[in-house]
N, C-alpha and C. Protein backbone atom coordinates (compact mmCIF):
# COMPACT_ATOMS: atom_id res chain seq x y z
N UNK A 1 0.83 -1.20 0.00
CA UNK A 1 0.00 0.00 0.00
C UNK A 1 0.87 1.26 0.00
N UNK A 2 2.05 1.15 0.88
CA UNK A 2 3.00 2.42 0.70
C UNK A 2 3.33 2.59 -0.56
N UNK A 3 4.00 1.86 -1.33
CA UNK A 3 4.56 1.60 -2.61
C UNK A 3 3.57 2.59 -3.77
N UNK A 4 2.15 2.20 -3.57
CA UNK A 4 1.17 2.83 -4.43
C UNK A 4 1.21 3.99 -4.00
N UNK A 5 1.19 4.36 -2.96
CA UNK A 5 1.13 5.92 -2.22
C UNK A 5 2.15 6.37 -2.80
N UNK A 6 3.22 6.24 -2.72
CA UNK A 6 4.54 7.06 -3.49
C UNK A 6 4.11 6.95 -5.02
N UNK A 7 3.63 6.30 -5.69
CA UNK A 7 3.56 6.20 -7.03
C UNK A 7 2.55 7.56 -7.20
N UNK A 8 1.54 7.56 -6.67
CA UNK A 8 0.34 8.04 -6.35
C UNK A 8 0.71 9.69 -6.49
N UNK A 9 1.73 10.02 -5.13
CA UNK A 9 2.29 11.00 -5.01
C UNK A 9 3.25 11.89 -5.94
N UNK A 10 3.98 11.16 -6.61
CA UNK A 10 4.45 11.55 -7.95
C UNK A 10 4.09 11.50 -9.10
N UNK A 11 2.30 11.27 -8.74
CA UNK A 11 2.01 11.98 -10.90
C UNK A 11 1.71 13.21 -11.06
N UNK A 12 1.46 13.86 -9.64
CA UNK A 12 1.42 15.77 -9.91
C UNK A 12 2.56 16.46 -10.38
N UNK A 13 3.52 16.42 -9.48
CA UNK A 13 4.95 16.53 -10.07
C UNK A 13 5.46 16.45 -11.39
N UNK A 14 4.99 15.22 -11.99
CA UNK A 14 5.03 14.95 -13.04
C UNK A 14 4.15 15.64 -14.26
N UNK A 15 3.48 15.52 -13.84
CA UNK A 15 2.08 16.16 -15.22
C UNK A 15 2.82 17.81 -15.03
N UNK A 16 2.84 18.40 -13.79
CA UNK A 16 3.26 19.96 -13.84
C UNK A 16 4.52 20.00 -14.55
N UNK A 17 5.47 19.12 -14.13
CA UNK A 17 6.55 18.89 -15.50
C UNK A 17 6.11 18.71 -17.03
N UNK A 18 5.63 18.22 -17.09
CA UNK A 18 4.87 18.25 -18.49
C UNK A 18 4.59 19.83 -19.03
N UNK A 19 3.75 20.04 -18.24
CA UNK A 19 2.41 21.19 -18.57
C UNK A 19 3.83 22.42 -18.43
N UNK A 20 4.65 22.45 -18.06
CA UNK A 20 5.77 23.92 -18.10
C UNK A 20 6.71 23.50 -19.28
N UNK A 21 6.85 22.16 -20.16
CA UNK A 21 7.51 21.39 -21.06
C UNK A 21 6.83 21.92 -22.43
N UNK A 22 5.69 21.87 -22.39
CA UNK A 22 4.35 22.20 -23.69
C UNK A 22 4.39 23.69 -24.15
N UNK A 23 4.77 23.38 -25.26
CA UNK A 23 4.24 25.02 -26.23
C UNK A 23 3.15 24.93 -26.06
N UNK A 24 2.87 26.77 -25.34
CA UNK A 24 1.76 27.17 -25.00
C UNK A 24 1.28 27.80 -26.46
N UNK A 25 2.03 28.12 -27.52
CA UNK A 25 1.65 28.76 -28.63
C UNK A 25 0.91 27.57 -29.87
N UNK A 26 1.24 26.54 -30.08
CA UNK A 26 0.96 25.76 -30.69
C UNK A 26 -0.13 24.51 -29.58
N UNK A 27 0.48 24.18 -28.97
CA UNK A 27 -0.36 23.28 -27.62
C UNK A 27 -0.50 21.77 -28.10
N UNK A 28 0.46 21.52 -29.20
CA UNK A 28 0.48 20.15 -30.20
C UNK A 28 1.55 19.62 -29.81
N UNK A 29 2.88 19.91 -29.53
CA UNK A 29 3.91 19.55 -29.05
C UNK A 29 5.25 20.05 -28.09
N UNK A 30 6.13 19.67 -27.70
CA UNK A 30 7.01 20.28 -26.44
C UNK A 30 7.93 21.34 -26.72
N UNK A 31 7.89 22.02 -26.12
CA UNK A 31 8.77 23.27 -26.34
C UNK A 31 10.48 22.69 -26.53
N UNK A 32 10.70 22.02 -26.31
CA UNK A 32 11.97 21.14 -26.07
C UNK A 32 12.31 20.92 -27.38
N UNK A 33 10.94 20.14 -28.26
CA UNK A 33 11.25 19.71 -29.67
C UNK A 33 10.92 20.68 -30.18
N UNK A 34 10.40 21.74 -30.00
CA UNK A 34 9.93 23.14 -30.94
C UNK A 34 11.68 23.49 -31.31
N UNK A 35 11.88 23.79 -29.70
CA UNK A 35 13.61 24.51 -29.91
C UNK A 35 14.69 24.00 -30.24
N UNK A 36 14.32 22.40 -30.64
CA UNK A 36 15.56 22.02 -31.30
C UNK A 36 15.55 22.02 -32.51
N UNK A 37 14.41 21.94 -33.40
CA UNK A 37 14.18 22.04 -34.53
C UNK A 37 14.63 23.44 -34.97
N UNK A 38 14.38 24.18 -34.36
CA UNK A 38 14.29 25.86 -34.47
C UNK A 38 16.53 26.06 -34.86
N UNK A 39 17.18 25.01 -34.00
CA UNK A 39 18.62 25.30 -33.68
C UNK A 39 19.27 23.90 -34.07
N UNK A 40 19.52 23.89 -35.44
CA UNK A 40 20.00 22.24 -35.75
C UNK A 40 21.41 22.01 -35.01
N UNK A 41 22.60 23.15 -34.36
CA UNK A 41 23.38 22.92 -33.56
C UNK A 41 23.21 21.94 -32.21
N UNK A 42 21.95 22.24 -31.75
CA UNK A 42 21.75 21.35 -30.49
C UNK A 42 20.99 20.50 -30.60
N UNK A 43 20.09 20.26 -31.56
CA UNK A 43 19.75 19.33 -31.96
C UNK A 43 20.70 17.92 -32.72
N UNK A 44 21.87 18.59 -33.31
CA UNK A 44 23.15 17.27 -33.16
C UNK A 44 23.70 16.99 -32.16
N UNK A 45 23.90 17.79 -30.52
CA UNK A 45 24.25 17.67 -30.06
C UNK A 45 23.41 16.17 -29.02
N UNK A 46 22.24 17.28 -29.11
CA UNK A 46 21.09 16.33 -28.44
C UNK A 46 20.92 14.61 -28.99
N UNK A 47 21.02 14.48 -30.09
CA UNK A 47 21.12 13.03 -31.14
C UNK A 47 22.79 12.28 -30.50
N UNK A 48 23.56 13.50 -30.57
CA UNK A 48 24.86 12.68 -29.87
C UNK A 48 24.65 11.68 -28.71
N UNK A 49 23.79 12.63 -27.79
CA UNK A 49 23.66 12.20 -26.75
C UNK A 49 22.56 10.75 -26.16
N UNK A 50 21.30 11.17 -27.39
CA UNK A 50 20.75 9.87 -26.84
C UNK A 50 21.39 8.59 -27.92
N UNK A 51 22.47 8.91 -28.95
CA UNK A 51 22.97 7.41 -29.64
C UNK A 51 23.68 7.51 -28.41
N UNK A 52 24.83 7.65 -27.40
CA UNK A 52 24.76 7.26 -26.44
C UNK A 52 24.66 6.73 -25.30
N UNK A 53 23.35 7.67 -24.66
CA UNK A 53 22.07 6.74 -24.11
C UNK A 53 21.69 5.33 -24.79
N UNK A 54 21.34 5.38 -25.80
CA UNK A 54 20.71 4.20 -26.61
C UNK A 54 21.79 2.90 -26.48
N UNK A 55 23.08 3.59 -26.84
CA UNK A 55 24.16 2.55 -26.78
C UNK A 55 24.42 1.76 -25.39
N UNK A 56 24.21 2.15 -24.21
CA UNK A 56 24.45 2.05 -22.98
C UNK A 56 23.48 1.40 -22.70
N UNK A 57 22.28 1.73 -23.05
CA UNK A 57 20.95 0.75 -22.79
C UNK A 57 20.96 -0.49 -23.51
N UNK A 58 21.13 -0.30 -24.19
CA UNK A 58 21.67 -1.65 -25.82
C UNK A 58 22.57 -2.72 -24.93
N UNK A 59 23.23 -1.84 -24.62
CA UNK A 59 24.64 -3.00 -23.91
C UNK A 59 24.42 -3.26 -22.42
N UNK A 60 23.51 -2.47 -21.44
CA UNK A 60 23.59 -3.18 -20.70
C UNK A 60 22.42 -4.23 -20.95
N UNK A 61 21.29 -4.52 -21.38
CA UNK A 61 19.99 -5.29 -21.76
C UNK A 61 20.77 -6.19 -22.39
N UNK A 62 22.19 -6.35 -23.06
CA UNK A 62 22.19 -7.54 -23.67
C UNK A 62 23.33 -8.32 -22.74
N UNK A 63 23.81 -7.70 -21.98
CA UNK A 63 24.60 -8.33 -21.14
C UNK A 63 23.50 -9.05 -19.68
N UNK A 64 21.98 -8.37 -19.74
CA UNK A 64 21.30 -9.16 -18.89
C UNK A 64 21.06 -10.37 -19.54
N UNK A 65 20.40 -10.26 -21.02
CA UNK A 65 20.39 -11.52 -21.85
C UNK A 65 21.06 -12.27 -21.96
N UNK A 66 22.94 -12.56 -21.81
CA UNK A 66 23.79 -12.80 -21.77
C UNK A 66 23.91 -13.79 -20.54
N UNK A 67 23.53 -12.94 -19.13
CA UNK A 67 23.71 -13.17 -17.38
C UNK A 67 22.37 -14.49 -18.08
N UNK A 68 21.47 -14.23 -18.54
CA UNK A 68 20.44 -15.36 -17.92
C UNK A 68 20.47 -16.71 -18.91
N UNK A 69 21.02 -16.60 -20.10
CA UNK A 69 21.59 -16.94 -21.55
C UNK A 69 22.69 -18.19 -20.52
N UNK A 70 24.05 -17.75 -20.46
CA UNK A 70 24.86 -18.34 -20.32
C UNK A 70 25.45 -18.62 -18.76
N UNK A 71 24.87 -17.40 -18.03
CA UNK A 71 25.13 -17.77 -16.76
C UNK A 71 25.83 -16.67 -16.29
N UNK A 72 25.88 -16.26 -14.72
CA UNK A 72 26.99 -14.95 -14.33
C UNK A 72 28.35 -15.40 -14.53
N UNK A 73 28.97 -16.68 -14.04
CA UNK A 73 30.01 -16.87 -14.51
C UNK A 73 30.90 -16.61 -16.04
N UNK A 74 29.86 -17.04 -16.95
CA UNK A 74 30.02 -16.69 -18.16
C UNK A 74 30.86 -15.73 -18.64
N UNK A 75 29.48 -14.84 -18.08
CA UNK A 75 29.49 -13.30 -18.47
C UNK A 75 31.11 -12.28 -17.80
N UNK A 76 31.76 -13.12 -16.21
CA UNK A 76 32.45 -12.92 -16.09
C UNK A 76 33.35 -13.16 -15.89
N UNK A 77 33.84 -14.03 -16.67
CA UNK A 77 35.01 -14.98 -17.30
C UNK A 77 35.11 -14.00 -18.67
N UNK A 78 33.98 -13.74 -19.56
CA UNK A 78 34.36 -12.94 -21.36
C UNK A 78 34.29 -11.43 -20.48
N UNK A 79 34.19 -10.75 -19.47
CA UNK A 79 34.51 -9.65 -19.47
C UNK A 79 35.44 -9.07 -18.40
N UNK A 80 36.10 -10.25 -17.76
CA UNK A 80 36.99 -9.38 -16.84
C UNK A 80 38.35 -10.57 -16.54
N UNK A 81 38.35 -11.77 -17.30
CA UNK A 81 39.86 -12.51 -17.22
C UNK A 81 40.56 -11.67 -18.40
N UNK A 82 42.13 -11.82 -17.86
CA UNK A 82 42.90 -10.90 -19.22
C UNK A 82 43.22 -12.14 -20.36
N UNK A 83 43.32 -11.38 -21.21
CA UNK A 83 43.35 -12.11 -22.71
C UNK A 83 44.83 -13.26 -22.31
N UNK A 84 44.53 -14.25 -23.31
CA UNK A 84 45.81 -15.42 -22.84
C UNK A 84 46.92 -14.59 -23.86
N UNK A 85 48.25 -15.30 -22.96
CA UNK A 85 48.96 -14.51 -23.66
C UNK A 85 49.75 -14.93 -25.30
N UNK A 86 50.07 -14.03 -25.90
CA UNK A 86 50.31 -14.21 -26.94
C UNK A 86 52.07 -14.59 -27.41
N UNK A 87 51.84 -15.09 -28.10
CA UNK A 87 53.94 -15.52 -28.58
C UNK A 87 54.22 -14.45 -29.82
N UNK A 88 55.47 -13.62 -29.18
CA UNK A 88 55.82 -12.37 -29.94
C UNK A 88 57.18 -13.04 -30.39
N UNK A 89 57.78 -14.09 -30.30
CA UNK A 89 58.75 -14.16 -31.04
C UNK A 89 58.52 -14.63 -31.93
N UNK A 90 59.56 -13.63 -32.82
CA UNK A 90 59.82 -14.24 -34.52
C UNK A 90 59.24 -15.98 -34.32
N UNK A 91 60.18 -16.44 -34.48
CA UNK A 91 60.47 -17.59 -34.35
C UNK A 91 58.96 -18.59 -34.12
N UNK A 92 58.22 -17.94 -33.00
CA UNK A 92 57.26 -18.45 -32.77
C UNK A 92 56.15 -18.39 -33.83
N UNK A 93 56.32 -16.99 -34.56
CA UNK A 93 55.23 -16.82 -35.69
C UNK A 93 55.32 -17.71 -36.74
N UNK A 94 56.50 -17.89 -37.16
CA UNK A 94 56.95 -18.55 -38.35
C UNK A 94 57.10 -20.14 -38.28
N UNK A 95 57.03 -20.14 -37.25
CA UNK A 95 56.66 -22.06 -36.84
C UNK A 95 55.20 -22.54 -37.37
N UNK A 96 54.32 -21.10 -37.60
CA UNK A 96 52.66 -21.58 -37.90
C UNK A 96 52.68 -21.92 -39.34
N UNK A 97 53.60 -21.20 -39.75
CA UNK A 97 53.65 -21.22 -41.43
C UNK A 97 54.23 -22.41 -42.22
N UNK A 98 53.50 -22.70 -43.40
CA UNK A 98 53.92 -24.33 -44.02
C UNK A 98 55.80 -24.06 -44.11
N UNK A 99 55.95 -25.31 -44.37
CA UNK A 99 57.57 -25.39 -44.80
C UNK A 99 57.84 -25.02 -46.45
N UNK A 100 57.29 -24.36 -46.95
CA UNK A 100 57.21 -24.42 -48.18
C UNK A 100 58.14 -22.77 -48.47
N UNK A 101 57.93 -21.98 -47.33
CA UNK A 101 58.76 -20.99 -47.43
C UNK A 101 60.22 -21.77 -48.50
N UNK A 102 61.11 -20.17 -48.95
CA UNK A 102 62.30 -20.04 -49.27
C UNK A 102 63.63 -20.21 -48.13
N UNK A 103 63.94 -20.89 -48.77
CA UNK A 103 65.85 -21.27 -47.09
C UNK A 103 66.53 -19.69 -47.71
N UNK A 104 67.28 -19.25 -46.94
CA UNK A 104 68.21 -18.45 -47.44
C UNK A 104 68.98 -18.82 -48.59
N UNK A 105 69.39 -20.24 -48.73
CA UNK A 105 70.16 -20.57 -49.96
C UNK A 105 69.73 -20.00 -51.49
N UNK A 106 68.43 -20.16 -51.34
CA UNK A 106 67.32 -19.93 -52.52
C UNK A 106 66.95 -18.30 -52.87
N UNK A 107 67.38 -17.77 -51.37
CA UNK A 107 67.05 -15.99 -51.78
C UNK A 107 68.11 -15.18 -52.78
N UNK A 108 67.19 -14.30 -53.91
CA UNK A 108 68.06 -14.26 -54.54
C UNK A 108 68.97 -12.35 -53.36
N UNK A 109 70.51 -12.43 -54.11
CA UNK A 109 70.64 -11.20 -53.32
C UNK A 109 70.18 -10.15 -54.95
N UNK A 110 70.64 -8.91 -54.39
CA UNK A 110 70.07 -7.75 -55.43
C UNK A 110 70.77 -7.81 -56.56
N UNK A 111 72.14 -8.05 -56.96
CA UNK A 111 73.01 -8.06 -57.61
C UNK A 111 72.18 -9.07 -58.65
N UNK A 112 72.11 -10.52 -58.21
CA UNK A 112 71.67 -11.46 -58.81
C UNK A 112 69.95 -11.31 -59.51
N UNK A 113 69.14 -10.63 -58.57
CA UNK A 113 68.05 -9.89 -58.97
C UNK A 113 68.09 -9.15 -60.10
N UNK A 114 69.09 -8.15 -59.97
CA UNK A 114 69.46 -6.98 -61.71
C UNK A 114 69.56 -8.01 -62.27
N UNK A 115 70.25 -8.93 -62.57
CA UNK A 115 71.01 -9.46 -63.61
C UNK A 115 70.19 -10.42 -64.52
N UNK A 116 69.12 -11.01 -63.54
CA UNK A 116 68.01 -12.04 -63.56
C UNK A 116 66.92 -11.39 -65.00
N UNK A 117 66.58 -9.71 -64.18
CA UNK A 117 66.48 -9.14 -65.21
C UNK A 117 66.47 -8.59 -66.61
């Protein structure tokens, strides 16, 4: 019953937010969207802001889908263990690659390159 009482209590608040929001000259739509239309500067600014918003809502709703999808563990294992680590030596890269590479014997040098020419 409290719960409804507070709900209860905040739709005056609300509607008077509204009713000071409304073009009083037209009485069709919000002064908010009157004046951004009126100023396409803040009106990109304003679009900045709810792609944004939108993005943040996007991502957290799919990370709930995610939590109930795969599980909390899941979710935080792909967003907070650090990446495995990687092999930066030469050596290590070139072990992935077929044997079909050139030996040094076979490279030509530049001299032999002109001449090939």
């Amino acid at each position: 019953m409290m719960k409804l009482w507070k709900k209860i209590v905040l739709i005056p608040p609300l509607l008077f937010a509204l009713w000071l929001l409304a073009d009083k000259q037209n009485g069709s739509s919000f002064a908010v969207v009157v004046a951004l239309s009126r100023h396409p500067p803040s009106l990109r600014v304003y679009r900045a802001l709810l792609e944004v918003g939108l993005m943040l809502l996007c991502g957290s709703l799919s990370l709930i889908v995610w939590e109930y999808a795969a599980g909390t563990r899941v979710v935080g294992i792909l967003l907070f263990r650090p990446p495995q680590p990687i092999q930066t030596s030469i050596r290590g890269i070139y072990q992935a690659v077929p044997a079909s590479l050139p030996d040094d014997d076979n490279v030509l040098t530049e001299e032999e390159a002109r001449d090939a020419c």
